[in-house]
PDB file of N, CA and C in Angstrom:
ATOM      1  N   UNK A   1     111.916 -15.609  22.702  1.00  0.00           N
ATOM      2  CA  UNK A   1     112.224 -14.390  23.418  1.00  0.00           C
ATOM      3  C   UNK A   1     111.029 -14.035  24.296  1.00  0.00           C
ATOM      4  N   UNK A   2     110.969 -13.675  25.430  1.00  0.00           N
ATOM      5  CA  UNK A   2     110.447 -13.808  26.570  1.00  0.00           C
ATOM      6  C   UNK A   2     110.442 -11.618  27.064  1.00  0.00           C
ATOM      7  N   UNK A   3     109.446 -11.009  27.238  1.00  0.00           N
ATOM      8  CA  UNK A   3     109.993 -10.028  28.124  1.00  0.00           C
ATOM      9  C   UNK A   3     108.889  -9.894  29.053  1.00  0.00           C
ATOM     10  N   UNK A   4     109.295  -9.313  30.409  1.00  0.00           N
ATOM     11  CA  UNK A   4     108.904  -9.641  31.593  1.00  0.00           C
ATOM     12  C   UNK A   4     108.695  -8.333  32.109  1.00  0.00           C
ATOM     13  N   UNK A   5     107.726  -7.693  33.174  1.00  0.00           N
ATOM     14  CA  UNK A   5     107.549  -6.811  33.874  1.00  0.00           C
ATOM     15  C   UNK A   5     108.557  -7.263  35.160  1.00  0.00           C
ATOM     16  N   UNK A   6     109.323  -7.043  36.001  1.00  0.00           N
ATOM     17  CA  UNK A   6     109.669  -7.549  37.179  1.00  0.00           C
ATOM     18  C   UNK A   6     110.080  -6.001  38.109  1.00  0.00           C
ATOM     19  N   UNK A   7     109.490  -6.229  38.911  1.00  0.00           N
ATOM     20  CA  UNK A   7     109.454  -4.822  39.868  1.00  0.00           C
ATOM     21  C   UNK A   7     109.204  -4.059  39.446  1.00  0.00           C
ATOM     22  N   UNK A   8     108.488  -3.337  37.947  1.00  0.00           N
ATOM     23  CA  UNK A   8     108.314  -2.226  37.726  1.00  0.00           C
ATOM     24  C   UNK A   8     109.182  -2.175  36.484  1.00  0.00           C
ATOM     25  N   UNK A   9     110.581  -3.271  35.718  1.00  0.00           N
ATOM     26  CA  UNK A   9     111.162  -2.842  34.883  1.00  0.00           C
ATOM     27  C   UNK A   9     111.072  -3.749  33.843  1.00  0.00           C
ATOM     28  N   UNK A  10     111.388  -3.679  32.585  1.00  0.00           N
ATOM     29  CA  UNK A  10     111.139  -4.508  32.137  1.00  0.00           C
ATOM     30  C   UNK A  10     112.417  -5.484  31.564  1.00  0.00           C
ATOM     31  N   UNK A  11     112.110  -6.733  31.374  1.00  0.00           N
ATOM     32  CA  UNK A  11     113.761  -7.418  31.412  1.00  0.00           C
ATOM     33  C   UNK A  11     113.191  -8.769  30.153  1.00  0.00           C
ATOM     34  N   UNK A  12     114.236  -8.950  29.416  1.00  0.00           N
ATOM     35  CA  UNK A  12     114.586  -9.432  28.279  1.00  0.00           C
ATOM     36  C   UNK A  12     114.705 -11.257  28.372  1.00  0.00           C
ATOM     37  N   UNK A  13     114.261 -11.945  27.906  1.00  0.00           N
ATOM     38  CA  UNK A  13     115.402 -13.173  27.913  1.00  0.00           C
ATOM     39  C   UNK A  13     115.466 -13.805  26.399  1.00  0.00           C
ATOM     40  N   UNK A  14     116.314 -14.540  26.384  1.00  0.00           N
ATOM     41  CA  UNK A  14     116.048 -15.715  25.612  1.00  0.00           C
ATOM     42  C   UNK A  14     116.899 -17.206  25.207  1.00  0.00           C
ATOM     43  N   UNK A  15     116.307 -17.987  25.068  1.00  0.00           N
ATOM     44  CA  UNK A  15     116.358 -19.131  25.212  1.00  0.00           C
ATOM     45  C   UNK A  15     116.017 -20.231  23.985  1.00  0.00           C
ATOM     46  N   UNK A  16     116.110 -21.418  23.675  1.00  0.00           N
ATOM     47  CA  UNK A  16     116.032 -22.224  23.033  1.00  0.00           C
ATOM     48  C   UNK A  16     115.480 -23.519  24.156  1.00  0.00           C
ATOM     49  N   UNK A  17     115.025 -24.287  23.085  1.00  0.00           N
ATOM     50  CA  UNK A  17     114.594 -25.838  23.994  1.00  0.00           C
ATOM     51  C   UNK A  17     113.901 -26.903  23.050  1.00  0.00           C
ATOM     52  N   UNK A  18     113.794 -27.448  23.417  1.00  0.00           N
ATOM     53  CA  UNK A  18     112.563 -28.760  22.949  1.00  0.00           C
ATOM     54  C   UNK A  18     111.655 -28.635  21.969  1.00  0.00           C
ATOM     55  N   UNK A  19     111.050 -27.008  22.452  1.00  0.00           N
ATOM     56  CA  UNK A  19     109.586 -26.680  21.924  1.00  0.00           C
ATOM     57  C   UNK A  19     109.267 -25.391  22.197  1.00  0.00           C
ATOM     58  N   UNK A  20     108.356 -24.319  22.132  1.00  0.00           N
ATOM     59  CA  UNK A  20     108.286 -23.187  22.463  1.00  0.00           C
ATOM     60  C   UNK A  20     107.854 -22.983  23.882  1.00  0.00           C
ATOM     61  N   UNK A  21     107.385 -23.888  24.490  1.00  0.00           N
ATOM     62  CA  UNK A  21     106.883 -24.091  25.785  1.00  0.00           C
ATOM     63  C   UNK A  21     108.213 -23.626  26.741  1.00  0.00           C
ATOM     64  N   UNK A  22     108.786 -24.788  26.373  1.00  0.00           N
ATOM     65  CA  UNK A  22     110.190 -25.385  26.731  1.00  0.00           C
ATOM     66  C   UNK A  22     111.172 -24.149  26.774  1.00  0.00           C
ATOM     67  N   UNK A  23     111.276 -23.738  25.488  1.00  0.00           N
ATOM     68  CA  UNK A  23     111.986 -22.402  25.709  1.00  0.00           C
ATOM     69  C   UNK A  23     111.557 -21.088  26.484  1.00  0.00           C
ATOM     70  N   UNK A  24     110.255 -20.809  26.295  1.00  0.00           N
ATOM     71  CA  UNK A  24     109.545 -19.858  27.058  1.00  0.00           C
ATOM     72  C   UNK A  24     110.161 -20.325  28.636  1.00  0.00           C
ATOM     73  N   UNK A  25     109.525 -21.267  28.816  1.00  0.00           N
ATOM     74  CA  UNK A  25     110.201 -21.948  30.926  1.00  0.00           C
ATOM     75  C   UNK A  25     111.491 -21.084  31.030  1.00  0.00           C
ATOM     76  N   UNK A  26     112.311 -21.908  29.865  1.00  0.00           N
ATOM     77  CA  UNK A  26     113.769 -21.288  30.435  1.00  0.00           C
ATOM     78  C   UNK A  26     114.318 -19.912  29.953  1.00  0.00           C
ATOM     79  N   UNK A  27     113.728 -19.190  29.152  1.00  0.00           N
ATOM     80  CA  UNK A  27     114.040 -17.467  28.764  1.00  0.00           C
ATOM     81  C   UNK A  27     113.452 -17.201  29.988  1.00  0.00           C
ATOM     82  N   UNK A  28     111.795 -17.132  30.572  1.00  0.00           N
ATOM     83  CA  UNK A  28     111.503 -16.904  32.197  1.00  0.00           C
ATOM     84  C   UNK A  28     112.559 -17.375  33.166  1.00  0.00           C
ATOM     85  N   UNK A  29     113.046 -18.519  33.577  1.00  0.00           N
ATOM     86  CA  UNK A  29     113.879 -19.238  34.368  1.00  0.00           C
ATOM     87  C   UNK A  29     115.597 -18.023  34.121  1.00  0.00           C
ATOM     88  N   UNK A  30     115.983 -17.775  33.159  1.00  0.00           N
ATOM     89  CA  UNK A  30     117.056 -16.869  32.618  1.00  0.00           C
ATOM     90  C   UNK A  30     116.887 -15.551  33.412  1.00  0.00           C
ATOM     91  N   UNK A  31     115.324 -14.858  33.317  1.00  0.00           N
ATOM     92  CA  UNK A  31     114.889 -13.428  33.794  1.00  0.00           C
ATOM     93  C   UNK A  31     115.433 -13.007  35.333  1.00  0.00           C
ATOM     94  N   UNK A  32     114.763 -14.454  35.633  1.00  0.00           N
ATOM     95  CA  UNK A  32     114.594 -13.882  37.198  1.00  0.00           C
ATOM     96  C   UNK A  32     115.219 -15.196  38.290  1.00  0.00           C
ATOM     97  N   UNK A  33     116.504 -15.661  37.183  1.00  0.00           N
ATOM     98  CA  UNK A  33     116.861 -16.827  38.088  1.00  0.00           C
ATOM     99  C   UNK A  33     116.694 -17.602  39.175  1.00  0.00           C
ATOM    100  N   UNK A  34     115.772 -18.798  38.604  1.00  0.00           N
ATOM    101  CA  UNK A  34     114.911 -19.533  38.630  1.00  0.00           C
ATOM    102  C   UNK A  34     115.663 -20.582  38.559  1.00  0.00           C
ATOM    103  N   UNK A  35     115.899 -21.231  40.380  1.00  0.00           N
ATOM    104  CA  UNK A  35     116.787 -22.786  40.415  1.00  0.00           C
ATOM    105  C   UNK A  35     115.436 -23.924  40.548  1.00  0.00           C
ATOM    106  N   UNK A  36     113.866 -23.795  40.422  1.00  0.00           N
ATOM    107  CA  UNK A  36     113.425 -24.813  40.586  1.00  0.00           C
ATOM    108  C   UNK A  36     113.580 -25.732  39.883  1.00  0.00           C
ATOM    109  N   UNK A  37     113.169 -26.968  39.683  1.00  0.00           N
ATOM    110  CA  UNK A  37     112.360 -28.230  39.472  1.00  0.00           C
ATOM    111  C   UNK A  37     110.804 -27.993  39.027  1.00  0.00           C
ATOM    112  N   UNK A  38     111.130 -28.898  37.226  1.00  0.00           N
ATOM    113  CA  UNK A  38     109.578 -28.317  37.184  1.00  0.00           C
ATOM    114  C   UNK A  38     109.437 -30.064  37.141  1.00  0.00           C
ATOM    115  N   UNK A  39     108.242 -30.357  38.363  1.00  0.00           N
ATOM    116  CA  UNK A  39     107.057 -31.504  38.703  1.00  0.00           C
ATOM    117  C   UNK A  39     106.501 -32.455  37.412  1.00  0.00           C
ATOM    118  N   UNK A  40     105.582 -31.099  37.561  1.00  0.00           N
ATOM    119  CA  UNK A  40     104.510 -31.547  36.426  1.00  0.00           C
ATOM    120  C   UNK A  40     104.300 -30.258  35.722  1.00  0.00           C
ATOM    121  N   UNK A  41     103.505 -30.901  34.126  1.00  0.00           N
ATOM    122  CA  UNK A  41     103.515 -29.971  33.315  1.00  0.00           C
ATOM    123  C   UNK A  41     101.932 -30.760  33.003  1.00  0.00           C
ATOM    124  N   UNK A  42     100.842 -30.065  32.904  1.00  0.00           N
ATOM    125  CA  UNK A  42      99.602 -30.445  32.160  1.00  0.00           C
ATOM    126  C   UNK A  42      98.654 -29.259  31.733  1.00  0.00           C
ATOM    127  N   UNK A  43      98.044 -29.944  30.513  1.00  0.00           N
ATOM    128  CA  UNK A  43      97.061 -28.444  29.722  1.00  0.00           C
ATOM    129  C   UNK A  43      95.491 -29.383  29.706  1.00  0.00           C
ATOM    130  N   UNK A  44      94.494 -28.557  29.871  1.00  0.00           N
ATOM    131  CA  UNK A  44      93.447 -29.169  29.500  1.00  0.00           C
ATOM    132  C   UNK A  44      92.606 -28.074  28.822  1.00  0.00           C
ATOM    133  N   UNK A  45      91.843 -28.286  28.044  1.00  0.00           N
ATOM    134  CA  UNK A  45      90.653 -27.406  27.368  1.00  0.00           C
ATOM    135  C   UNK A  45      89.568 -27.201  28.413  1.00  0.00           C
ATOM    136  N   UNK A  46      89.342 -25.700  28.588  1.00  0.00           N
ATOM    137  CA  UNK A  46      88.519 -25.315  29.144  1.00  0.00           C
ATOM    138  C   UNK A  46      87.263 -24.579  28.703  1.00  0.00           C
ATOM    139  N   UNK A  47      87.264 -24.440  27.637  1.00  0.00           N
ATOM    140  CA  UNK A  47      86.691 -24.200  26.729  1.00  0.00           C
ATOM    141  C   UNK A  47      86.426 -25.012  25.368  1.00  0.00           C
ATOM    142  N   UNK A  48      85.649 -25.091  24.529  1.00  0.00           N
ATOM    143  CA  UNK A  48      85.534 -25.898  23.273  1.00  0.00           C
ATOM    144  C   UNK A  48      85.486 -24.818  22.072  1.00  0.00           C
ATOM    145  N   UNK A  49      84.836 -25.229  20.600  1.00  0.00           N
ATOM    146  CA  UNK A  49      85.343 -24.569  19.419  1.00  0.00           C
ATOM    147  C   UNK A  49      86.991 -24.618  19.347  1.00  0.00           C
ATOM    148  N   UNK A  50      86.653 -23.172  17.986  1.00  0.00           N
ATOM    149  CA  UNK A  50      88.349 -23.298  17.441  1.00  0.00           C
ATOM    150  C   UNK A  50      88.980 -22.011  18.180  1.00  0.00           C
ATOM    151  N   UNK A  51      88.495 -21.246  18.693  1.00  0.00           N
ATOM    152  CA  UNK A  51      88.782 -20.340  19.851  1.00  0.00           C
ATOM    153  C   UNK A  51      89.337 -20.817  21.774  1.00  0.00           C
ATOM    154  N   UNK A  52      89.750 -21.980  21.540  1.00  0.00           N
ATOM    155  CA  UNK A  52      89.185 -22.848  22.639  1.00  0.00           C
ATOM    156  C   UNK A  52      90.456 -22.175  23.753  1.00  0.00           C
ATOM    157  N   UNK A  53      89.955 -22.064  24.638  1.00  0.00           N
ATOM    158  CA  UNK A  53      91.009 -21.543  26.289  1.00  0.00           C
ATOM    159  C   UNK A  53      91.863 -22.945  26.744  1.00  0.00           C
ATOM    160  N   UNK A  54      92.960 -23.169  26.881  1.00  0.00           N
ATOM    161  CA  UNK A  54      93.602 -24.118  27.394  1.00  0.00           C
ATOM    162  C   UNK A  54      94.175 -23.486  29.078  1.00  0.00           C
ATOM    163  N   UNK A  55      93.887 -24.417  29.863  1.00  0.00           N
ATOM    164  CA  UNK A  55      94.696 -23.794  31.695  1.00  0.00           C
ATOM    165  C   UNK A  55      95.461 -25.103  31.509  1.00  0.00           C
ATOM    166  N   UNK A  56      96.913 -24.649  31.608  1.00  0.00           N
ATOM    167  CA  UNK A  56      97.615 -24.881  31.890  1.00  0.00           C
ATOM    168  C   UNK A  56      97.961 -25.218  33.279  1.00  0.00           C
ATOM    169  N   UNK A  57      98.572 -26.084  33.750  1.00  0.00           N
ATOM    170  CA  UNK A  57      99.145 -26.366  35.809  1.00  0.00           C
ATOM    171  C   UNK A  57     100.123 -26.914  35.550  1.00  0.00           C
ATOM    172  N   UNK A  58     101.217 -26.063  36.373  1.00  0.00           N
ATOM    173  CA  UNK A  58     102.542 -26.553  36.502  1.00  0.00           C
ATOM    174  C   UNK A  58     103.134 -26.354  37.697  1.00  0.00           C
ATOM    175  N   UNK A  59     103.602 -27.717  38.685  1.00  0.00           N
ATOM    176  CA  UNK A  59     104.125 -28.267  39.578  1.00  0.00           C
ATOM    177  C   UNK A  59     105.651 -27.366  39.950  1.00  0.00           C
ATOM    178  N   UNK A  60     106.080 -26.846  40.559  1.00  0.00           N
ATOM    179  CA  UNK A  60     107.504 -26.322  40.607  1.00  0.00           C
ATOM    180  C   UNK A  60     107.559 -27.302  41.959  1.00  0.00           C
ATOM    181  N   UNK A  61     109.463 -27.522  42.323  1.00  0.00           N
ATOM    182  CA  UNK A  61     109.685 -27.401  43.339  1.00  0.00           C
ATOM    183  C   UNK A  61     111.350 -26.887  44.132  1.00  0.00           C
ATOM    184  N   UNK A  62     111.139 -26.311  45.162  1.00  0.00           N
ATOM    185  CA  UNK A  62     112.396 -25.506  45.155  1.00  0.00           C
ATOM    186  C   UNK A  62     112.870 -26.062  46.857  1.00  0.00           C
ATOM    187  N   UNK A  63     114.271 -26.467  46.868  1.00  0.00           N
ATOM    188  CA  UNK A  63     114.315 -26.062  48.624  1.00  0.00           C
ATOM    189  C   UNK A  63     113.624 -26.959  48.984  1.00  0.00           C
ATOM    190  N   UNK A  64     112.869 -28.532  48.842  1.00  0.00           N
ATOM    191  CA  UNK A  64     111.651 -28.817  49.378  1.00  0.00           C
ATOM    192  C   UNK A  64     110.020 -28.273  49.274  1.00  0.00           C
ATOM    193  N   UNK A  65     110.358 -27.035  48.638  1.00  0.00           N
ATOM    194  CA  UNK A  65     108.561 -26.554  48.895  1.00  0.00           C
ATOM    195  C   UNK A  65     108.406 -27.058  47.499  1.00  0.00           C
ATOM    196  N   UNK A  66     106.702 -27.061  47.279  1.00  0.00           N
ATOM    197  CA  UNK A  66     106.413 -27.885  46.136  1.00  0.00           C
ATOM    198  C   UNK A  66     105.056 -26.629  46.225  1.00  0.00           C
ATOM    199  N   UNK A  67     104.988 -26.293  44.600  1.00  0.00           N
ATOM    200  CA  UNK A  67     104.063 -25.211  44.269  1.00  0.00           C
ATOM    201  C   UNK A  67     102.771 -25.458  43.370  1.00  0.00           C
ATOM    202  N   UNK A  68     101.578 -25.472  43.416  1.00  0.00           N
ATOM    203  CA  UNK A  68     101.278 -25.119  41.477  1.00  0.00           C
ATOM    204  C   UNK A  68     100.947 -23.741  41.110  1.00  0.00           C
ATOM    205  N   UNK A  69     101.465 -23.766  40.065  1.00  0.00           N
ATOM    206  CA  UNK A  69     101.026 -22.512  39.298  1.00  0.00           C
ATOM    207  C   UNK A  69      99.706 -22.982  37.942  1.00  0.00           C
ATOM    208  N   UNK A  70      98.864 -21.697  37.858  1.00  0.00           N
ATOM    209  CA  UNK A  70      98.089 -22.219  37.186  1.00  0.00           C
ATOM    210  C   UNK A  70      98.065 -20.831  35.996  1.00  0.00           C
ATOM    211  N   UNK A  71      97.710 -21.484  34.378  1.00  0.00           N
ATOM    212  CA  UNK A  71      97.127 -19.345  33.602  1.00  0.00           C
ATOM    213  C   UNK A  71      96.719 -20.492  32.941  1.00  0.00           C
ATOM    214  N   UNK A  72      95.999 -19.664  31.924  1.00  0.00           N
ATOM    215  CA  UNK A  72      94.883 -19.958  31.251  1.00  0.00           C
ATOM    216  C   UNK A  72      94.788 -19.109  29.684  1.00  0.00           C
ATOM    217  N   UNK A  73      94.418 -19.127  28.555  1.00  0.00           N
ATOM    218  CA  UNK A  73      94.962 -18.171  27.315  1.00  0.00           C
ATOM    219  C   UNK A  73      94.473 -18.957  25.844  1.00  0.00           C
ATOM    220  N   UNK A  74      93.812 -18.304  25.176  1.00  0.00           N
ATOM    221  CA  UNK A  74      94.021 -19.257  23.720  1.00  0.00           C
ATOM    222  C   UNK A  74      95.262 -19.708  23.378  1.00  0.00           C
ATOM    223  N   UNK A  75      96.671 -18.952  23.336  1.00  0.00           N
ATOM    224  CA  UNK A  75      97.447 -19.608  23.342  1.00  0.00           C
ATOM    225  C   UNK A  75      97.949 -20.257  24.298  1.00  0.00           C
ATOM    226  N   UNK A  76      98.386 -21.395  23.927  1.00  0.00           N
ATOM    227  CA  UNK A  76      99.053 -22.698  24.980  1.00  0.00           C
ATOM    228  C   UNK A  76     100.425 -22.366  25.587  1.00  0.00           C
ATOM    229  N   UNK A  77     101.335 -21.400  24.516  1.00  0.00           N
ATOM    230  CA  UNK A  77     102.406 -21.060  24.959  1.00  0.00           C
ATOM    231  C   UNK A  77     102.234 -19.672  26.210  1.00  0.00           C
ATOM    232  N   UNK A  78     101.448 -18.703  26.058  1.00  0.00           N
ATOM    233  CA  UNK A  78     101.279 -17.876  26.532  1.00  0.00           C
ATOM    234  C   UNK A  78     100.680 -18.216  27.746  1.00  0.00           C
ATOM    235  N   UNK A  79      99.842 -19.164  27.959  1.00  0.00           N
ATOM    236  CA  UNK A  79      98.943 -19.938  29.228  1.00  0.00           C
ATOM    237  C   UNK A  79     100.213 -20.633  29.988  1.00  0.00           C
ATOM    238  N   UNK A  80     101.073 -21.384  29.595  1.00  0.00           N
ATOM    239  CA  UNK A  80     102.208 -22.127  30.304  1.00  0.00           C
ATOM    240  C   UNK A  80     102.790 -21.092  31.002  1.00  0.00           C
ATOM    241  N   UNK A  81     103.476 -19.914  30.174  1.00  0.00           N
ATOM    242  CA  UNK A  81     104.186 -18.755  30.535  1.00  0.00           C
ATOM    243  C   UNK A  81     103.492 -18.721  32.273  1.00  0.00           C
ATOM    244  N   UNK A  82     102.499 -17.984  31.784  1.00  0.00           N
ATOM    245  CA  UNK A  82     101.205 -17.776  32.846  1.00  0.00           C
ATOM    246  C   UNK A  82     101.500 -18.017  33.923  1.00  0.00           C
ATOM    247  N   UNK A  83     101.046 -19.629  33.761  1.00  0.00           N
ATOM    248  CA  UNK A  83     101.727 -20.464  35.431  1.00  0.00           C
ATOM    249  C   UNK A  83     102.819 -21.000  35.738  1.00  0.00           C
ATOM    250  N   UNK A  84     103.407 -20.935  35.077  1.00  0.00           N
ATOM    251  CA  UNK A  84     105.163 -21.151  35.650  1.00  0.00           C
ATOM    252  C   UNK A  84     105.663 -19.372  36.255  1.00  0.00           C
ATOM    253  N   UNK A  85     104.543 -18.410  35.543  1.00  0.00           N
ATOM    254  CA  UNK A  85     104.980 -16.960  36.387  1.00  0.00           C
ATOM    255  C   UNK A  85     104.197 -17.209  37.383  1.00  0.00           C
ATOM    256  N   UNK A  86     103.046 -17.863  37.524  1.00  0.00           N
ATOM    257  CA  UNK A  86     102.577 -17.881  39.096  1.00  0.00           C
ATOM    258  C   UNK A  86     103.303 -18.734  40.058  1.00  0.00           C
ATOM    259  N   UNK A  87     103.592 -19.281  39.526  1.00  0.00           N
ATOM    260  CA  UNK A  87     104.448 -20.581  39.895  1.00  0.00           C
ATOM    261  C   UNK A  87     105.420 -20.438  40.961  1.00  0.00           C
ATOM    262  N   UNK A  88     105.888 -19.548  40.089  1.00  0.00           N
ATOM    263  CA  UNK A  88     107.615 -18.581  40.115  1.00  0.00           C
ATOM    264  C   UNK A  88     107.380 -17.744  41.359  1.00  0.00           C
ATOM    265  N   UNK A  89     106.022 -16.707  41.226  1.00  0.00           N
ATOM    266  CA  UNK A  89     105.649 -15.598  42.556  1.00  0.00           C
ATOM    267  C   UNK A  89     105.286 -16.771  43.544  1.00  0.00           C
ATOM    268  N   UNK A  90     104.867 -17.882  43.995  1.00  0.00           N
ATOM    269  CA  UNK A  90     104.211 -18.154  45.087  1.00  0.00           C
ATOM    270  C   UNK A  90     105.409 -18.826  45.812  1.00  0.00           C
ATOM    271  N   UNK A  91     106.378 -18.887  44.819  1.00  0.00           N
ATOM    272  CA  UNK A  91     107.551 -19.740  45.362  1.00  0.00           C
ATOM    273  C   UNK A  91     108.777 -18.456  45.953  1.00  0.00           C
ATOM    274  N   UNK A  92     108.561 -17.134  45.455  1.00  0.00           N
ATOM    275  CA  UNK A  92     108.842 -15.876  46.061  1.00  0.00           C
ATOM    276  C   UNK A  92     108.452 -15.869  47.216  1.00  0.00           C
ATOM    277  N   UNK A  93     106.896 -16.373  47.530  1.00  0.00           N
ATOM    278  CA  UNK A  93     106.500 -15.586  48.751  1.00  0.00           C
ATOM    279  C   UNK A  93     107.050 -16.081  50.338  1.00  0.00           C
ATOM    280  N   UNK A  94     107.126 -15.694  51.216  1.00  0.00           N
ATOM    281  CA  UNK A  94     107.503 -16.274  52.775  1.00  0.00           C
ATOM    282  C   UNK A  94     106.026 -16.983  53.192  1.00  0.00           C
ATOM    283  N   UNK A  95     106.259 -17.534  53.046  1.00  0.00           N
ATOM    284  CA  UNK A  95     104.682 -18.445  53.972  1.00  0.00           C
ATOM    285  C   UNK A  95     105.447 -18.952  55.574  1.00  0.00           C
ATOM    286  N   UNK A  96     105.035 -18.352  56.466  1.00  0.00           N
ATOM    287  CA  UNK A  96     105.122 -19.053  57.872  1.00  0.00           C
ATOM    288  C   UNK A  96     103.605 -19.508  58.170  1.00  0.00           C
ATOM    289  N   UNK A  97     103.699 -21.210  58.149  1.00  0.00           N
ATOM    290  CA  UNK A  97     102.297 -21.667  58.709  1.00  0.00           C
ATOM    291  C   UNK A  97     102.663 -22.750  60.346  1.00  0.00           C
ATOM    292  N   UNK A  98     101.826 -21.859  61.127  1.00  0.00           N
ATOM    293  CA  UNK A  98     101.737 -22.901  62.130  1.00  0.00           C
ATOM    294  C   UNK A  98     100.835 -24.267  62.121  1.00  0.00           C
ATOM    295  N   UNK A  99     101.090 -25.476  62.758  1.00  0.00           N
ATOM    296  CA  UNK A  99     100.297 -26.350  62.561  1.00  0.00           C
ATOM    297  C   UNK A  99      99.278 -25.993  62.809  1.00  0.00           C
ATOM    298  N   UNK A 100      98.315 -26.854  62.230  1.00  0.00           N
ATOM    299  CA  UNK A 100      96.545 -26.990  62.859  1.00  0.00           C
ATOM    300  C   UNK A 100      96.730 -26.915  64.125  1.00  0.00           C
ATOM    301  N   UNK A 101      97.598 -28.082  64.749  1.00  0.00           N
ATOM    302  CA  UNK A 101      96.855 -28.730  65.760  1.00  0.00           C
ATOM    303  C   UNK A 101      97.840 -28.027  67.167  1.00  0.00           C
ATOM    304  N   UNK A 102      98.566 -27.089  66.285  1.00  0.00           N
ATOM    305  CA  UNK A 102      98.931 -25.647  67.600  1.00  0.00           C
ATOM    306  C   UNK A 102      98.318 -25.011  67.749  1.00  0.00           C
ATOM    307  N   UNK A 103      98.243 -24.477  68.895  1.00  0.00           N
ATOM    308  CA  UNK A 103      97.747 -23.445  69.482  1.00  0.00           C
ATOM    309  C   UNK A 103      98.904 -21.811  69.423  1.00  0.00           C
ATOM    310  N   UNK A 104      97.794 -21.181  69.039  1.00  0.00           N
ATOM    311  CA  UNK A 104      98.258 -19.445  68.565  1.00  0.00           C
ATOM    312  C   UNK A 104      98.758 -18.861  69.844  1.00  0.00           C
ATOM    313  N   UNK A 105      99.890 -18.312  69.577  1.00  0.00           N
ATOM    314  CA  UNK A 105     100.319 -17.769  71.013  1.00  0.00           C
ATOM    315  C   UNK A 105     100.124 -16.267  70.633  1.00  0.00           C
TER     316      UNK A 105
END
């Protein structure tokens, strides 16, 4: 079970999967319907001891655009959450980029 801030309200999900990871993706993916493609999924220790920080990076892709999202958290499940929600906002946003090698009118 998953709950989410989104615009100011707060919204519910839940889900089953593989693993808690797995389910977390798709109770988020449930919230705020979420047609991507997830890429890649990787965790590394960023920290050492038994307190240790894991960052999480996860690949989305939607439409052609291709994203990463990145969080970071002692827990691993809560760090995934993280960047599949950053993931999720950058793949929200409108990006208009002109080429380099145009010129700005």
């Amino acid at each position: 079970m998953v709950t989410l801030s989104v615009e100011g309200e707060e919204k519910t999900g839940q889900a089953s999967g593989g693993g808690p990871v797995d389910a977390s993706f798709k109770a988020i993916a449930a919230i705020v319907g979420d047609e991507s493609q997830l890429l890649l999924y990787s965790v590394n220790a960023i920290t050492g001891g038994t307190d240790a920080q894991g960052e999480v990076t996860v690949r989305l892709e939607k439409s052609g655009r291709i994203v990463n999202g990145q969080g970071a958290d002692t827990d691993i499940v809560i760090a995934s959450a993280k960047a599949y929600i950053n993931a999720l906002n950058k793949l929200g946003k409108s990006i208009q980029r002109t080429h380099p090698q145009m010129e700005r009118v």
